[in-house]
C-alpha atoms as a PDB file:
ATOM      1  CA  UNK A   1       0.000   0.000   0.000  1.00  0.00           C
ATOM      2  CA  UNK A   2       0.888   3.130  -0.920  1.00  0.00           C
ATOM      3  CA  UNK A   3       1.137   6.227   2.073  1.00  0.00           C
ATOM      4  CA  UNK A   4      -1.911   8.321   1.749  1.00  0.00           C
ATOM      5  CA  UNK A   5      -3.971   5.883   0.036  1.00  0.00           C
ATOM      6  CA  UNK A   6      -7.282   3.944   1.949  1.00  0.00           C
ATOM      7  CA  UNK A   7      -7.314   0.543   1.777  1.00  0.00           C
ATOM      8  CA  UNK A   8     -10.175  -1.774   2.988  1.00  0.00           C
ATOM      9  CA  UNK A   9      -9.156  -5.026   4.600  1.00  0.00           C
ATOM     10  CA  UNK A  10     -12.253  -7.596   3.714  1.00  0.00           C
ATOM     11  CA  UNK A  11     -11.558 -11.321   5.192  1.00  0.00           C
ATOM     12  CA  UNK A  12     -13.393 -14.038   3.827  1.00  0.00           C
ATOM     13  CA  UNK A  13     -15.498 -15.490   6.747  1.00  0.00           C
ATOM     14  CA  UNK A  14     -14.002 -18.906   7.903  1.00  0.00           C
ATOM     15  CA  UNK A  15     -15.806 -21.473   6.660  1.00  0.00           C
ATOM     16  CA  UNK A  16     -18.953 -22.888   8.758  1.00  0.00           C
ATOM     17  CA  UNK A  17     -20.196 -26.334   8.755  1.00  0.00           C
ATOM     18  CA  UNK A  18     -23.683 -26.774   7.843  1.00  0.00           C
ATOM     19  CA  UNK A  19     -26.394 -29.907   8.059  1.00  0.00           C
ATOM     20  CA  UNK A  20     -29.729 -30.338   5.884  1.00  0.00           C
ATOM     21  CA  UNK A  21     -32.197 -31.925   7.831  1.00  0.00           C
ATOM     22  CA  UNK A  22     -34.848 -33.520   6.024  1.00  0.00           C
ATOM     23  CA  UNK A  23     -38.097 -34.761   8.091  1.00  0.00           C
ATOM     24  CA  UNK A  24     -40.580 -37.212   6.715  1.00  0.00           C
ATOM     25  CA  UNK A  25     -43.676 -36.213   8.344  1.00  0.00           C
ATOM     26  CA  UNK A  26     -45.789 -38.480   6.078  1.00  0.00           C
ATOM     27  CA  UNK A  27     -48.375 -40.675   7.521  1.00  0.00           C
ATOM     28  CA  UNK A  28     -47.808 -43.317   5.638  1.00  0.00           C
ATOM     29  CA  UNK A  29     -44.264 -43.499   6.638  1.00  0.00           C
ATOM     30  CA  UNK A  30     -44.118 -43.878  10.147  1.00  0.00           C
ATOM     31  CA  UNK A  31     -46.774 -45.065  12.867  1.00  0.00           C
ATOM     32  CA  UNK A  32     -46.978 -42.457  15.953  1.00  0.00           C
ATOM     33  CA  UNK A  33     -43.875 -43.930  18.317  1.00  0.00           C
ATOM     34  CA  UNK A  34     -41.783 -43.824  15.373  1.00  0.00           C
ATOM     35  CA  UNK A  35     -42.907 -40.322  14.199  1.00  0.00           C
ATOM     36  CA  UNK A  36     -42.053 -39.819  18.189  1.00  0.00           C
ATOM     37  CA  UNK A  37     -38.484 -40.905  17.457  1.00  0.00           C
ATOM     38  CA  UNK A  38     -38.080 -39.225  14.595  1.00  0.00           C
ATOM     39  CA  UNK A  39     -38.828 -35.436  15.842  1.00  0.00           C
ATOM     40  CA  UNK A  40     -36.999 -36.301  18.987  1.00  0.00           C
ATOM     41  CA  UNK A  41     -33.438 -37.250  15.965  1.00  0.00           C
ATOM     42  CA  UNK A  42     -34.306 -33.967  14.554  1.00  0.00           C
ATOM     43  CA  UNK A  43     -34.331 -32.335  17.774  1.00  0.00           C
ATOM     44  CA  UNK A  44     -30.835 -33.672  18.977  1.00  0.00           C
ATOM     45  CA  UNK A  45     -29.528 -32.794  15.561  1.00  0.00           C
ATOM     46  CA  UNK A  46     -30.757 -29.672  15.584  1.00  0.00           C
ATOM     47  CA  UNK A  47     -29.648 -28.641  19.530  1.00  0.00           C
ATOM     48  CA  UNK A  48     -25.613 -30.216  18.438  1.00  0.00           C
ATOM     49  CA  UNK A  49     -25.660 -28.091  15.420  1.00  0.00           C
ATOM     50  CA  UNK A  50     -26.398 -25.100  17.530  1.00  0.00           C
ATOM     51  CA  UNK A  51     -24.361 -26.131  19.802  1.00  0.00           C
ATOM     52  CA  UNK A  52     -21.285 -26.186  17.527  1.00  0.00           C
ATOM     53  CA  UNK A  53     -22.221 -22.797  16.161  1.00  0.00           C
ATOM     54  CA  UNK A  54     -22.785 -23.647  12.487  1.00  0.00           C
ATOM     55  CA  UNK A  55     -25.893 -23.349  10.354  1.00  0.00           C
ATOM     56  CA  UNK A  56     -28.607 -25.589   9.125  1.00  0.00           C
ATOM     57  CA  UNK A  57     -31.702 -26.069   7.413  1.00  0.00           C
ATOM     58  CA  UNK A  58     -34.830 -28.168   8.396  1.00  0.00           C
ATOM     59  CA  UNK A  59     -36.991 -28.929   5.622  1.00  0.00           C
ATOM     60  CA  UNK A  60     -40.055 -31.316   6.417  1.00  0.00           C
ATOM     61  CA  UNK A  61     -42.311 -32.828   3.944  1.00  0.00           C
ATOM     62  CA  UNK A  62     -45.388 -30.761   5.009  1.00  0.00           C
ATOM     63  CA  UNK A  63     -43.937 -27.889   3.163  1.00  0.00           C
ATOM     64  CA  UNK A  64     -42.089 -26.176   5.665  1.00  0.00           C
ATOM     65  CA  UNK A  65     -38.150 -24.933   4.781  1.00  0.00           C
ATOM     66  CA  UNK A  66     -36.293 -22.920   7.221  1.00  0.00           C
ATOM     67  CA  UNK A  67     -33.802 -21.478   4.913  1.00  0.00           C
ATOM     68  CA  UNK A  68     -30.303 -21.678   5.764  1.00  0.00           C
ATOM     69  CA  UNK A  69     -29.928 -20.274   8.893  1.00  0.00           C
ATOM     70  CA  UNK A  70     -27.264 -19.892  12.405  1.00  0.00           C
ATOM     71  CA  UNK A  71     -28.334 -22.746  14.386  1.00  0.00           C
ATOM     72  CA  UNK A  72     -27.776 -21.091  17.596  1.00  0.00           C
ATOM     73  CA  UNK A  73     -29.382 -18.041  17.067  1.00  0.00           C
ATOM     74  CA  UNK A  74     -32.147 -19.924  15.523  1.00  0.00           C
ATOM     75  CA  UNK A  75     -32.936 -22.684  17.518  1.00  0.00           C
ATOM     76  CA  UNK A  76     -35.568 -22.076  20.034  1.00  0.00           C
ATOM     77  CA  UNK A  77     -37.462 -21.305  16.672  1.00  0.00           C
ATOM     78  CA  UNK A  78     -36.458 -24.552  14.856  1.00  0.00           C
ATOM     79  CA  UNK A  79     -37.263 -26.637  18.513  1.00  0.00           C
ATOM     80  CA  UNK A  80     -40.277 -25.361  18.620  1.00  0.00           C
ATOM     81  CA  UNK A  81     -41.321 -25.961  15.148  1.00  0.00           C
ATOM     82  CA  UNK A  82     -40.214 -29.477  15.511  1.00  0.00           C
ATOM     83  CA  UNK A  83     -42.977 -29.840  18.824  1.00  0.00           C
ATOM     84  CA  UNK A  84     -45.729 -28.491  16.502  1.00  0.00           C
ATOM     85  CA  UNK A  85     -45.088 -30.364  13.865  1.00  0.00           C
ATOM     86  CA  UNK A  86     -47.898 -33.417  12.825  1.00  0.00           C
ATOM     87  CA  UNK A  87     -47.857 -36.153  10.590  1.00  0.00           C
ATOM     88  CA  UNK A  88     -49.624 -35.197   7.648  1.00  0.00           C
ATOM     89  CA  UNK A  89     -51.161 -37.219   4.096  1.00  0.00           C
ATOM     90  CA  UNK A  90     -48.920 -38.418   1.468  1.00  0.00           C
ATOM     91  CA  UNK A  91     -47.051 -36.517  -0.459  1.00  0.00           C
ATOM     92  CA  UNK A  92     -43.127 -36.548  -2.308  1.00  0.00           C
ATOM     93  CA  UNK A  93     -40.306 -36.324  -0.507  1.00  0.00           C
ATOM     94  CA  UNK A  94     -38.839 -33.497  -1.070  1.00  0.00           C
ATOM     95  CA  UNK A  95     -35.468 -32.750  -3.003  1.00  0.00           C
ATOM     96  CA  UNK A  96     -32.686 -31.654  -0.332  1.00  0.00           C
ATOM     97  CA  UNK A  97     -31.600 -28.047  -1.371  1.00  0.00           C
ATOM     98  CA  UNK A  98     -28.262 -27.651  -2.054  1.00  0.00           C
ATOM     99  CA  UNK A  99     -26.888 -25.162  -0.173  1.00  0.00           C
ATOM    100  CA  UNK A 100     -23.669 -23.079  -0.668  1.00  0.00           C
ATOM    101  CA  UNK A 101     -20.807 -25.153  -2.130  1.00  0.00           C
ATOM    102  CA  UNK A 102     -21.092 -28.604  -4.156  1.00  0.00           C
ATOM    103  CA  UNK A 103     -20.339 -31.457  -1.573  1.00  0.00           C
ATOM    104  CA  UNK A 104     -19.846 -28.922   1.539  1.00  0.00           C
ATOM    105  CA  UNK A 105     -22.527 -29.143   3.953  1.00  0.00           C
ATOM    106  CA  UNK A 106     -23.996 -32.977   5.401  1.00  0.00           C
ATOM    107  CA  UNK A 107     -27.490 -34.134   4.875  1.00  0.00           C
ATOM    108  CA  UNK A 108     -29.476 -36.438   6.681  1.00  0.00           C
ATOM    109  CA  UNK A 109     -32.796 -37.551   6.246  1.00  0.00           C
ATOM    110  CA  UNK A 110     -35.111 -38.788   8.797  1.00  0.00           C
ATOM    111  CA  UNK A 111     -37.578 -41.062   7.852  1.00  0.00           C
ATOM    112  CA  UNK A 112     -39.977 -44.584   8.951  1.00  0.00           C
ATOM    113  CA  UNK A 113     -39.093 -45.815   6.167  1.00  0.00           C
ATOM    114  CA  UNK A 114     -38.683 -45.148   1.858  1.00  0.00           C
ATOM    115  CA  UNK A 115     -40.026 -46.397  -1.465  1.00  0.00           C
ATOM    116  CA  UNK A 116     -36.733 -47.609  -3.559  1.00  0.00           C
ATOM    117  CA  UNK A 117     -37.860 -45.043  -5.813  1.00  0.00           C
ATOM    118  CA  UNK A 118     -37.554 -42.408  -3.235  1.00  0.00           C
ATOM    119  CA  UNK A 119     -34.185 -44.197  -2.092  1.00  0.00           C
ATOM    120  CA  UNK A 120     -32.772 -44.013  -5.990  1.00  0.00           C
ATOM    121  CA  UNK A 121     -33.767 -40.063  -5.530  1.00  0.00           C
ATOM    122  CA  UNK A 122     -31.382 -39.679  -2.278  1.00  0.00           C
ATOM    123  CA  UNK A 123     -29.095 -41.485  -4.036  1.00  0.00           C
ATOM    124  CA  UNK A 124     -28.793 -39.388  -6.862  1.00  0.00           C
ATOM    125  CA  UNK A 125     -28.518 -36.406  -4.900  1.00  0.00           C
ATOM    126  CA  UNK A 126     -25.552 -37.884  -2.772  1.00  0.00           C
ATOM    127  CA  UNK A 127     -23.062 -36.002  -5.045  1.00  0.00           C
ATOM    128  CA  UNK A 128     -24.242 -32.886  -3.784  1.00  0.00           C
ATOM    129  CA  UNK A 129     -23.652 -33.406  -0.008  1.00  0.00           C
ATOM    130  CA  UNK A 130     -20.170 -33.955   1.281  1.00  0.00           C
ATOM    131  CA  UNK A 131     -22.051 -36.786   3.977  1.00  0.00           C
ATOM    132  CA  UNK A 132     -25.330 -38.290   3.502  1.00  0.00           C
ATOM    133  CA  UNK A 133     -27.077 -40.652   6.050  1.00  0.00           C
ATOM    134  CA  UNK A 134     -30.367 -41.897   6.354  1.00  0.00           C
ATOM    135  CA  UNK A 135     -31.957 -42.735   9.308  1.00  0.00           C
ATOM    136  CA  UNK A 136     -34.637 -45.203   9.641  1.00  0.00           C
ATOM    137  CA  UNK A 137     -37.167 -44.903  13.078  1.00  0.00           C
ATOM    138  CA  UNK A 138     -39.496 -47.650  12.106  1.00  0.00           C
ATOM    139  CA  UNK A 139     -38.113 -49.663   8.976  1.00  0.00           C
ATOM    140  CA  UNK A 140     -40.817 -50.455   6.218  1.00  0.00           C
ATOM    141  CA  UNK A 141     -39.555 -53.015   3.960  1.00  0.00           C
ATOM    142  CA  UNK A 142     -35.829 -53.234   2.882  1.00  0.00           C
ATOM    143  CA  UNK A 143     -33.174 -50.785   1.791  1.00  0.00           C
ATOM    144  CA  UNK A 144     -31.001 -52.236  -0.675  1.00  0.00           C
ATOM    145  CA  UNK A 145     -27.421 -52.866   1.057  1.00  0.00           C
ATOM    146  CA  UNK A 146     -24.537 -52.076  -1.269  1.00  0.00           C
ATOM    147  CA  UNK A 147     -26.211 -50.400  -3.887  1.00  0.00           C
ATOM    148  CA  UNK A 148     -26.931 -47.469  -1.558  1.00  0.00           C
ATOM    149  CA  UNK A 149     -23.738 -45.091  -0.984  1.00  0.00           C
ATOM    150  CA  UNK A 150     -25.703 -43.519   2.042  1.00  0.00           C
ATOM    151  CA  UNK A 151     -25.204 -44.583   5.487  1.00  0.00           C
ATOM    152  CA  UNK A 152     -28.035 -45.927   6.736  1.00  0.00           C
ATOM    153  CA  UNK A 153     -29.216 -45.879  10.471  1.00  0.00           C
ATOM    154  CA  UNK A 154     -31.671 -47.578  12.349  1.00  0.00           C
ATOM    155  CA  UNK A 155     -32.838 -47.244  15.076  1.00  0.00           C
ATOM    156  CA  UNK A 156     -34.647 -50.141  16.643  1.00  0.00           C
ATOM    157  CA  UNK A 157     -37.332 -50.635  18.873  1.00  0.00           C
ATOM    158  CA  UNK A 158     -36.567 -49.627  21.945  1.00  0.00           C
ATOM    159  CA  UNK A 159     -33.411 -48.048  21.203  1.00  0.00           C
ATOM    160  CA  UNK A 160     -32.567 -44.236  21.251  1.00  0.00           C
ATOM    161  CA  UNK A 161     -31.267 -42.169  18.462  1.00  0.00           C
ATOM    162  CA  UNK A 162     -28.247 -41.363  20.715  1.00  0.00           C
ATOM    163  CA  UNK A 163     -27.454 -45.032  20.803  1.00  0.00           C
ATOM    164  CA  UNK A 164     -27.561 -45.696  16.597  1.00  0.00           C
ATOM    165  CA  UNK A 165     -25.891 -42.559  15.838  1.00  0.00           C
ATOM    166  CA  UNK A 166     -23.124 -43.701  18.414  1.00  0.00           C
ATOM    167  CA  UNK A 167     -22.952 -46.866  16.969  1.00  0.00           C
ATOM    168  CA  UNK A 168     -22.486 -45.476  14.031  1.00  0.00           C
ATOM    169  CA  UNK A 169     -19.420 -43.070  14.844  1.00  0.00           C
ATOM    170  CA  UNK A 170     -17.865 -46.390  16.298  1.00  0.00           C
ATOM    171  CA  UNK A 171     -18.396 -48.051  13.287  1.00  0.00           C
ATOM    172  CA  UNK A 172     -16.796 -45.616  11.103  1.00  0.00           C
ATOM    173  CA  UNK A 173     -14.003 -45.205  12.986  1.00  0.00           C
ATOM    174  CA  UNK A 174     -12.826 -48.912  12.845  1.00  0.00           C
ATOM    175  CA  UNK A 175     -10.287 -49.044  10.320  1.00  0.00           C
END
């Protein structure tokens, strides 16, 4: 810089995680313990999120999109939408938005259970998230093992979220 001239400094911000949250809310999908389960996933996802400070978007299959937004400065908001929220008719699932850079932010998709049709959707989409997992409350048929490249949760009767998303940490760490 020259003496006498005025510069502006601009820093890019650092770069913030984000996670897509997509809730089936579809009748069909999930009986009412497992619809239970699956707000509850939703919930704990969306209270670590704001815990670490980065952003996310909940998007349920009754229409509803929160945008991209801060978690923590959101999430009394989100919490409470997710205690309102009722199981509704049919209807798609909806297409995760992508949001800011290809393969940056994580989706995960919380569901009783998918058509293979609606599985082959995720699946295309899975170039577009840098992590995609699936998580299952109430399983309704069968999700096609190594054709999927999603990780796929389930949580069984009787367990907790905590205890399949554990699981699965464990798992993925095991060389």
């Amino acid at each position: 810089a020259r003496i006498g001239d005025l510069l502006v400094r601009q820093d890019d911000p650092p770069w913030q995680g984000h996670l897509t949250i997509v809730l089936d809310a579809r009748s069909a999908n999930s009986d009412g313990a497992g619809f239970e389960v699956a707000v509850s996933a939703a919930a704990s996802l969306v209270q670590t999120v704001a815990e670490k400070g980065d952003r996310i978007r909940l998007v349920i299959t009754d229409g509803s999109d929160s945008g991209l937004v801060d978690a923590r400065a959101t999430r009394d908001t989100l919490l409470e939408r997710l205690a309102l929220v009722d199981r509704h008719g049919d209807g798609p699932l909806p297409e995760p938005p992508l949001d800011g850079g290809r393969r940056r932010g994580d989706l995960v998709v919380i569901s009783g259970g998918l058509v293979h049709d609606e599985i082959a959707r995720l699946q295309a989409l899975r170039s577009r998230f840098a992590h995609a997992r699936l998580v299952l409350t109430h399983p309704v048929g069968s999700i096609p093992g190594s054709s999927v490249d999603l990780e796929v949760l389930t949580i069984a009767p009787g367990s907790t979220f905590a205890d399949a998303w554990h699981a699965s940490v464990v798992r993925q760490a095991r060389p």
